[in-house]
Protein backbone atom coordinates (compact mmCIF):
# COMPACT_ATOMS: atom_id res chain seq x y z
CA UNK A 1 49.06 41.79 39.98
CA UNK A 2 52.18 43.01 38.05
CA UNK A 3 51.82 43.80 34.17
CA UNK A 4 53.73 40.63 33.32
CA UNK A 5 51.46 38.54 35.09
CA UNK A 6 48.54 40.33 33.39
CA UNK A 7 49.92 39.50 30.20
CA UNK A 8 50.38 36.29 30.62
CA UNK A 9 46.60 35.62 31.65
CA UNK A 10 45.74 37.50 28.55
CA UNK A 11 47.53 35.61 26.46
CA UNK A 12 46.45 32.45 28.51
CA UNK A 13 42.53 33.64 28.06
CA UNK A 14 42.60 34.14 24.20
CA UNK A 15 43.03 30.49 23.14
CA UNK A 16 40.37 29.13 25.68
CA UNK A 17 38.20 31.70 24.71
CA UNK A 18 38.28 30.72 20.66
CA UNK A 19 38.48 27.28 21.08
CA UNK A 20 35.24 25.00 22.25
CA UNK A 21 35.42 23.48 24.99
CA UNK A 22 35.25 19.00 24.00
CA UNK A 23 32.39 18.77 26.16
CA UNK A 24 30.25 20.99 23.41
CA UNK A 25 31.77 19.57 20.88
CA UNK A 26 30.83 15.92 22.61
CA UNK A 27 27.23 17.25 23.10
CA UNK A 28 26.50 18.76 19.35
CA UNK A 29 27.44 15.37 17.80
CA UNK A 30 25.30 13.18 20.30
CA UNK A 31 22.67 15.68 18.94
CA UNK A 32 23.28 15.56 15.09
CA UNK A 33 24.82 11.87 15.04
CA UNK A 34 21.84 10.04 15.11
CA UNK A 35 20.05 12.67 12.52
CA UNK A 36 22.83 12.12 9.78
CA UNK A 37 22.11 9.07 8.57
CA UNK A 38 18.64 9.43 7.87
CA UNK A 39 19.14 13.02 5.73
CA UNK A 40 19.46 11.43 2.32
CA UNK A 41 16.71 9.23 3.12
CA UNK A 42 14.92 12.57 4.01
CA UNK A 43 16.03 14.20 1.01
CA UNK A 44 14.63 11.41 -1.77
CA UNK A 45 11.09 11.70 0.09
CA UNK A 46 11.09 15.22 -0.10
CA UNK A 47 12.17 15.45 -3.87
CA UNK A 48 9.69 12.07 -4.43
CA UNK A 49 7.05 12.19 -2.29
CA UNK A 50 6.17 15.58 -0.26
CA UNK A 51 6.77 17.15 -4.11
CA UNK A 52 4.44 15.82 -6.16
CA UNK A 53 2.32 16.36 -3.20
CA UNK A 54 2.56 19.53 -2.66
CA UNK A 55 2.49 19.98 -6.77
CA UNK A 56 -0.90 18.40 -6.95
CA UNK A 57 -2.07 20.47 -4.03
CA UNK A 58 -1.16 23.78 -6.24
CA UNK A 59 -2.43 22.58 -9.66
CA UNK A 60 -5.76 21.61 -7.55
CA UNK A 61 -6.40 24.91 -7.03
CA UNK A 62 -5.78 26.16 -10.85
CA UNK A 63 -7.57 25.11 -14.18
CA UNK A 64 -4.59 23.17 -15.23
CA UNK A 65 -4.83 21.19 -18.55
CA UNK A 66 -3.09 19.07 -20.61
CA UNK A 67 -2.56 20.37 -23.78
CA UNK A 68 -4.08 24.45 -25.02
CA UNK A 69 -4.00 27.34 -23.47
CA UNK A 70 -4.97 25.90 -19.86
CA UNK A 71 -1.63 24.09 -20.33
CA UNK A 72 0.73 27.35 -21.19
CA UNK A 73 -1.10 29.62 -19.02
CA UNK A 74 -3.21 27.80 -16.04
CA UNK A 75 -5.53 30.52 -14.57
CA UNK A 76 -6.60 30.33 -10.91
CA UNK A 77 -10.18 28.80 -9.89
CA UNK A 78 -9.37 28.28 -6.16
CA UNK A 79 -12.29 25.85 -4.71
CA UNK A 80 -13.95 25.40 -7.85
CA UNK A 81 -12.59 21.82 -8.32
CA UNK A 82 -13.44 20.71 -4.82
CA UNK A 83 -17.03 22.11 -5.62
CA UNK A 84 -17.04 20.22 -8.74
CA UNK A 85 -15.70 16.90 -6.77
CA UNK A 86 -18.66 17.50 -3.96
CA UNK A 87 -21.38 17.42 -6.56
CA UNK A 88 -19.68 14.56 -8.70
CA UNK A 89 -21.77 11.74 -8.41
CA UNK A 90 -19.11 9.67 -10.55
CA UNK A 91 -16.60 10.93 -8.39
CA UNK A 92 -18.90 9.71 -5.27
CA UNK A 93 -19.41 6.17 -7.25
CA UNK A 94 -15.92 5.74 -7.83
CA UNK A 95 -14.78 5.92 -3.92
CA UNK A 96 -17.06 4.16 -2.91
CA UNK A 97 -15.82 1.44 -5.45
CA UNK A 98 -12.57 1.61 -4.22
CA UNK A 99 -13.42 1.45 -0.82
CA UNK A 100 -15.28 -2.17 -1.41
CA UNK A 101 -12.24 -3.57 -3.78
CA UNK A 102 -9.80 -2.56 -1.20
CA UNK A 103 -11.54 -3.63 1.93
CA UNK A 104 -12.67 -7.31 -0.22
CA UNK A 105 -8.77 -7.91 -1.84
CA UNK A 106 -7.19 -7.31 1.41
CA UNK A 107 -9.22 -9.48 3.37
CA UNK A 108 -8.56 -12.28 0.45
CA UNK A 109 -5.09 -12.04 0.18
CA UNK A 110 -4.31 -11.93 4.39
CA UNK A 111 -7.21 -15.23 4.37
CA UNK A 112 -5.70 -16.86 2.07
CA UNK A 113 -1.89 -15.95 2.46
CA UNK A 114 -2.20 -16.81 5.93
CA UNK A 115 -4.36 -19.99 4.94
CA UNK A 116 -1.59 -21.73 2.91
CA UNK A 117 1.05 -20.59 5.16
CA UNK A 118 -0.22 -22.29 7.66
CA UNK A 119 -0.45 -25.50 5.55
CA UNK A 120 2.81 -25.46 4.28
CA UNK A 121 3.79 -24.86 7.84
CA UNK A 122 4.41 -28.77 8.50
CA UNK A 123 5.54 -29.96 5.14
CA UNK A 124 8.68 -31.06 3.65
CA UNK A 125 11.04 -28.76 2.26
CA UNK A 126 10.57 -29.52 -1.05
CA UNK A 127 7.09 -28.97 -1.12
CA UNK A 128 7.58 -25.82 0.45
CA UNK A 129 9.76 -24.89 -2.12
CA UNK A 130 6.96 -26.27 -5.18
CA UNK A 131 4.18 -24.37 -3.79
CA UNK A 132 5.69 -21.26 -2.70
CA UNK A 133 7.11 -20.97 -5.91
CA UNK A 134 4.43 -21.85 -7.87
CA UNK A 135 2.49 -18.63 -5.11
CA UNK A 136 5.27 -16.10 -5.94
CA UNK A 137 5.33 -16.66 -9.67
CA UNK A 138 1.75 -15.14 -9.89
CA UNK A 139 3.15 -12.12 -8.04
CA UNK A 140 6.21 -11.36 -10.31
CA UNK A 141 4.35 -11.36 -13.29
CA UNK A 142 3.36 -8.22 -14.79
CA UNK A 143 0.09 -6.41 -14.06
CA UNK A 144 -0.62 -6.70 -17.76
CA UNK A 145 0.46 -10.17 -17.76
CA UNK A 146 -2.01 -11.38 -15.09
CA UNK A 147 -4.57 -9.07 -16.92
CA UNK A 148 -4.60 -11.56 -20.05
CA UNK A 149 -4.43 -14.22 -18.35
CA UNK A 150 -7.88 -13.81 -16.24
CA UNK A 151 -9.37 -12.24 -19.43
CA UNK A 152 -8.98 -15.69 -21.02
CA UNK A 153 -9.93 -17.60 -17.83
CA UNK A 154 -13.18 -15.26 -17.56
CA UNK A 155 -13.73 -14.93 -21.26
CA UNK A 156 -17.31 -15.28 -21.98
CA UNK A 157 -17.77 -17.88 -24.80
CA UNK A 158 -14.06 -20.26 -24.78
CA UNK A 159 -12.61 -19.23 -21.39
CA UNK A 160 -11.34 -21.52 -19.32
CA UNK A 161 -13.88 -21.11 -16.43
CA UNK A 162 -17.06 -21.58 -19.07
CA UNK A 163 -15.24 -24.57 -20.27
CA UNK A 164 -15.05 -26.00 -16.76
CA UNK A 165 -18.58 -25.61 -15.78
CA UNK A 166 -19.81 -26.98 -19.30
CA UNK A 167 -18.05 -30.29 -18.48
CA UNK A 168 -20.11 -30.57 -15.38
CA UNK A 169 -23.48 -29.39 -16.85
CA UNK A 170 -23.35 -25.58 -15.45
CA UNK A 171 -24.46 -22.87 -16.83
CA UNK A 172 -21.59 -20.14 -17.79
CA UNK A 173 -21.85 -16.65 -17.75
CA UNK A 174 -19.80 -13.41 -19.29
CA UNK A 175 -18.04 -12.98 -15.93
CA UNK A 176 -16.53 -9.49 -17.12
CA UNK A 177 -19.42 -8.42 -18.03
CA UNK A 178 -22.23 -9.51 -15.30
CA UNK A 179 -19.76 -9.98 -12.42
CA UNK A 180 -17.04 -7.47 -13.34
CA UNK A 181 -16.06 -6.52 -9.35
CA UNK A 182 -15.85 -10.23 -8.68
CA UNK A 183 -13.50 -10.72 -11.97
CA UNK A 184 -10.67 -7.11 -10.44
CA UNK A 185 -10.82 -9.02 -6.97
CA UNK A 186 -10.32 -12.23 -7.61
CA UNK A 187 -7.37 -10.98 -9.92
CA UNK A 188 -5.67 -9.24 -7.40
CA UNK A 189 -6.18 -11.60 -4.64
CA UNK A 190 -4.44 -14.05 -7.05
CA UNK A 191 -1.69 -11.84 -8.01
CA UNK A 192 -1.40 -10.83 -4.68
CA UNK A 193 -1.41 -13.84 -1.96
CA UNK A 194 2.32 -14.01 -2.34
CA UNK A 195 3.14 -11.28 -0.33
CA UNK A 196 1.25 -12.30 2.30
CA UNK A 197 1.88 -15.52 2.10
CA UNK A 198 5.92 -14.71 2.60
CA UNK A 199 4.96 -12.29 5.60
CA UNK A 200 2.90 -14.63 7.33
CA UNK A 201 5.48 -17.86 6.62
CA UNK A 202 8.18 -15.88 7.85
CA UNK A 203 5.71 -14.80 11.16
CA UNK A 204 4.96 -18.51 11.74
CA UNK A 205 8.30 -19.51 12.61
CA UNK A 206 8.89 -16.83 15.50
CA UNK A 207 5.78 -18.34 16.84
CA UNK A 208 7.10 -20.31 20.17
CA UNK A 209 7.01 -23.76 20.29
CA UNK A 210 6.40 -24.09 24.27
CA UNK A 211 3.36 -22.08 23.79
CA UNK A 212 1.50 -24.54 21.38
CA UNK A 213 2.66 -27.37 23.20
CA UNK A 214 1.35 -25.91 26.42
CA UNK A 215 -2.05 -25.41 24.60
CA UNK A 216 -2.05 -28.98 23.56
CA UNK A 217 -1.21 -30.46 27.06
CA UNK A 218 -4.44 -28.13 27.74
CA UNK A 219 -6.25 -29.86 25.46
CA UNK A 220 -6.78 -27.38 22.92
CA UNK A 221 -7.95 -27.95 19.43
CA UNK A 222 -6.10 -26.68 16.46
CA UNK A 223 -8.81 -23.74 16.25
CA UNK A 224 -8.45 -22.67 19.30
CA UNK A 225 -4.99 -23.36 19.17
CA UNK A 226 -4.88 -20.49 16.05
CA UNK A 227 -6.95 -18.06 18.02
CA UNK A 228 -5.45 -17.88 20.68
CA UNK A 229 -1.86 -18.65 20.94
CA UNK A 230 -1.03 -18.20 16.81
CA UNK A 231 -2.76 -15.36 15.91
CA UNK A 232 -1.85 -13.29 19.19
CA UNK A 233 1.61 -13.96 19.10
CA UNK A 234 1.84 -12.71 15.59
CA UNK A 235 -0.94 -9.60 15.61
CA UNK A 236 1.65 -7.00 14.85
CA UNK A 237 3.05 -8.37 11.85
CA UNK A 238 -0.86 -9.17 10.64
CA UNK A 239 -1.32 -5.30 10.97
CA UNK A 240 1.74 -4.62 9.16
CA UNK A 241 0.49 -6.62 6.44
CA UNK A 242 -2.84 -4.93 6.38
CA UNK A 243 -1.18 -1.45 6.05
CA UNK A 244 0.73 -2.62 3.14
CA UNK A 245 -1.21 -4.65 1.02
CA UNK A 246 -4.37 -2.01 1.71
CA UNK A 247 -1.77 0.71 0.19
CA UNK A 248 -0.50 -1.21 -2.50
CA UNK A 249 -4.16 -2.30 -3.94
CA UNK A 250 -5.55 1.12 -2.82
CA UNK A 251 -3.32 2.65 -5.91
CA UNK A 252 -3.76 -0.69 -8.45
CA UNK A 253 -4.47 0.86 -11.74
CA UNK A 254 -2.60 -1.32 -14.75
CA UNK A 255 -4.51 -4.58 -13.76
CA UNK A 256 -8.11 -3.00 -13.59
CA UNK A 257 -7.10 -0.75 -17.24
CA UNK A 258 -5.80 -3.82 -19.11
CA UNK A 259 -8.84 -6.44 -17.65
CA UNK A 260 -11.57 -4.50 -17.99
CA UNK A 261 -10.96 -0.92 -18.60
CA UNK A 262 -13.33 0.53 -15.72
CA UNK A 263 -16.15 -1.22 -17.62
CA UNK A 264 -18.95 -2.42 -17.84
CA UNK A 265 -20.40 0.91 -17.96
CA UNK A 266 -17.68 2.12 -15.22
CA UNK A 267 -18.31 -1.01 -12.92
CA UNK A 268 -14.77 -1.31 -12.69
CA UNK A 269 -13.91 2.46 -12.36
CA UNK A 270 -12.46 2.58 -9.26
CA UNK A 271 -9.99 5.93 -8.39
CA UNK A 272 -6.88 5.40 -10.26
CA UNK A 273 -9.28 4.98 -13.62
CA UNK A 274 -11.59 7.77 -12.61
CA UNK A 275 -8.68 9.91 -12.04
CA UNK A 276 -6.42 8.74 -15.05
CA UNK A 277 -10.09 9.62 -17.31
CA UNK A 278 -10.44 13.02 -16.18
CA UNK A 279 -6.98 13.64 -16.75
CA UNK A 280 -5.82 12.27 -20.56
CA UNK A 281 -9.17 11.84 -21.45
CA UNK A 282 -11.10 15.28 -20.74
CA UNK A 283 -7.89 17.29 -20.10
CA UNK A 284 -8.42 17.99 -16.49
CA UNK A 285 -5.20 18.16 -15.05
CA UNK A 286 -6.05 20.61 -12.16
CA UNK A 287 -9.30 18.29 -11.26
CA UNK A 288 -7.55 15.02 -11.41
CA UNK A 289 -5.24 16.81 -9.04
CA UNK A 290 -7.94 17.03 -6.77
CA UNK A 291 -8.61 13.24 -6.91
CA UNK A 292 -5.02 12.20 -6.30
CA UNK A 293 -5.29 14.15 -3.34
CA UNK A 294 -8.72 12.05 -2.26
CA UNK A 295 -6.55 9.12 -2.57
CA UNK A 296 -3.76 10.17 -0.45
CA UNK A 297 -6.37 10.93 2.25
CA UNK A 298 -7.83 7.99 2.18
CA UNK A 299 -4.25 6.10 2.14
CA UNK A 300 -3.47 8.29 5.39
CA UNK A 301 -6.92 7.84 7.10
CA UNK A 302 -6.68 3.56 6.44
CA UNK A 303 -2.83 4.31 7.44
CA UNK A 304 -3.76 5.85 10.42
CA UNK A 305 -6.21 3.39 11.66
CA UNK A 306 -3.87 0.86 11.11
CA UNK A 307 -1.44 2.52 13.39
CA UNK A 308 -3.99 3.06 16.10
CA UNK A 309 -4.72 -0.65 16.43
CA UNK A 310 -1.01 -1.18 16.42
CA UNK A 311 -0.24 1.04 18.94
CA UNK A 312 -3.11 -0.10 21.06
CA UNK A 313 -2.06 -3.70 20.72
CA UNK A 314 1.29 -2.96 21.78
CA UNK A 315 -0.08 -1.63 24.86
């Protein structure tokens, strides 16, 4: 090969060489593509979410307070605040208190949302429109709002409930004090139905039409009917409706405060109170810490067994 031809392939070689070839280039943005859109929404649950996570986690190992000298200069305890949490009976009370409100407002709200979605199912527009409405204005009202307004239903001597049973010669009672659990549930399954009741409406209508009228040339009665064409054919939004109303009353705090106040005698006290006590009321930032980290386990373990049955019903 002569010089001149050498020089030329040199001079050919040095562009390829610095420039990538469009098939990389084609490759690295199949790979990233997809990923870009989703990095802001990444971001905010990093800085909003994983954060104050990880925060808690770190003042749960420190005697962190609110105001004093455990608030300008936190000192390490390590596992002294899961110790304490372990031999809290309070603590112990209080989860399982949770545990029962959860599992009982869920099952009322999904019951009953699903209840009067069904009977609006058939109805005229207009009624649809009345009684949704009438549903979803209990749900946009604020926590505090709904708070006063079952404190005067459930009030023990003029409330509206007492009044109602005195008319028909039964005995009343002080429902916030002698049934306090009943009075937070049937609260939030009040406030609540909305939701489900716009999940489960919006569910009904994907439900096929050939499949209900094959069950009815079948000769099957509206029950059956529900169990086994309805309900099946709408099981994964049902479970996505689980998962979020059992998040959304697992961290209900203003409601309980403003009704009742964890009270009777911390009847009421369910996490969110126990854990809002400890904190502005004893100055326990670094063992409240410790609590707000129960509740996020117990949101992931319900969140996880939600999950699990969806996945499995998929299959």
């Amino acid at each position: 090969m002569s010089s001149r031809d050498n020089g030329r392939g040199v001079a050919n070689a040095a562009p390829r060489s610095s420039t990538p070839p469009k098939s990389a280039l084609r490759t690295f943005r199949r790979s990233v593509g997809p990923v870009v859109p989703i990095v802001p929404a990444a971001a905010i649950m990093a800085v909003f979410f994983v954060g104050p996570i990880l925060w808690a986690v770190y003042v749960g190992f420190t005697d962190q307070g609110l105001t004093g000298a455990a608030a300008l200069n936190p000192q390490w305890v390590w596992f002294d605040n899961f110790e304490r949490l372990i031999n809290d009976r309070d603590a112990h009370a209080a989860i399982s208190r949770t545990v029962a409100y959860v599992l009982l407002v869920v099952a009322g709200q999904n019951v009953l949302g699903l209840a009067l979605a069904l009977l609006l199912q058939k109805r005229n527009k207009a009624m649809k429109t009345i009684a949704s409405g009438a549903v979803v204005l209990a749900w946009v009202l604020p926590e505090v709002v709904v708070a006063m307004l079952w404190y005067a239903f459930l009030n023990t001597r003029d409330g509206t409930l007492n009044t109602i049973l005195a008319s028909v010669g039964l005995p009343g009672q002080s429902w916030l004090i002698d049934q306090p659990l009943f009075a937070i549930v049937i609260a939030s399954v009040w406030r609540g139905t909305a939701f489900s009741l716009l999940i489960y409406s919006a569910a009904l209508e994907e439900v096929s039409p050939e499949s209900i009228e094959a069950a009815q040339v079948d000769g099957a009665s509206g029950m059956q009917q529900l169990f086994y064409v309805v309900l099946p054919s709408i099981s994964r939004l049902i479970l996505t409706n689980l998962l979020l109303t059992t998040l959304q009353t697992l961290g209900v705090f203003g409601l309980i405060f403003a009704l009742t106040g964890g009270g009777p005698g911390g009847q009421t006290q369910t996490l969110p109170l126990y854990m809002y006590e400890q904190a502005f009321r004893y100055n326990l930032i670094g063992y409240s810490s410790v609590i707000a980290i129960v509740l996020v386990v117990l949101g992931v373990i319900l969140s996880a067994f939600y999950l699990y049955a969806f996945r499995k019903g998929s299959k």
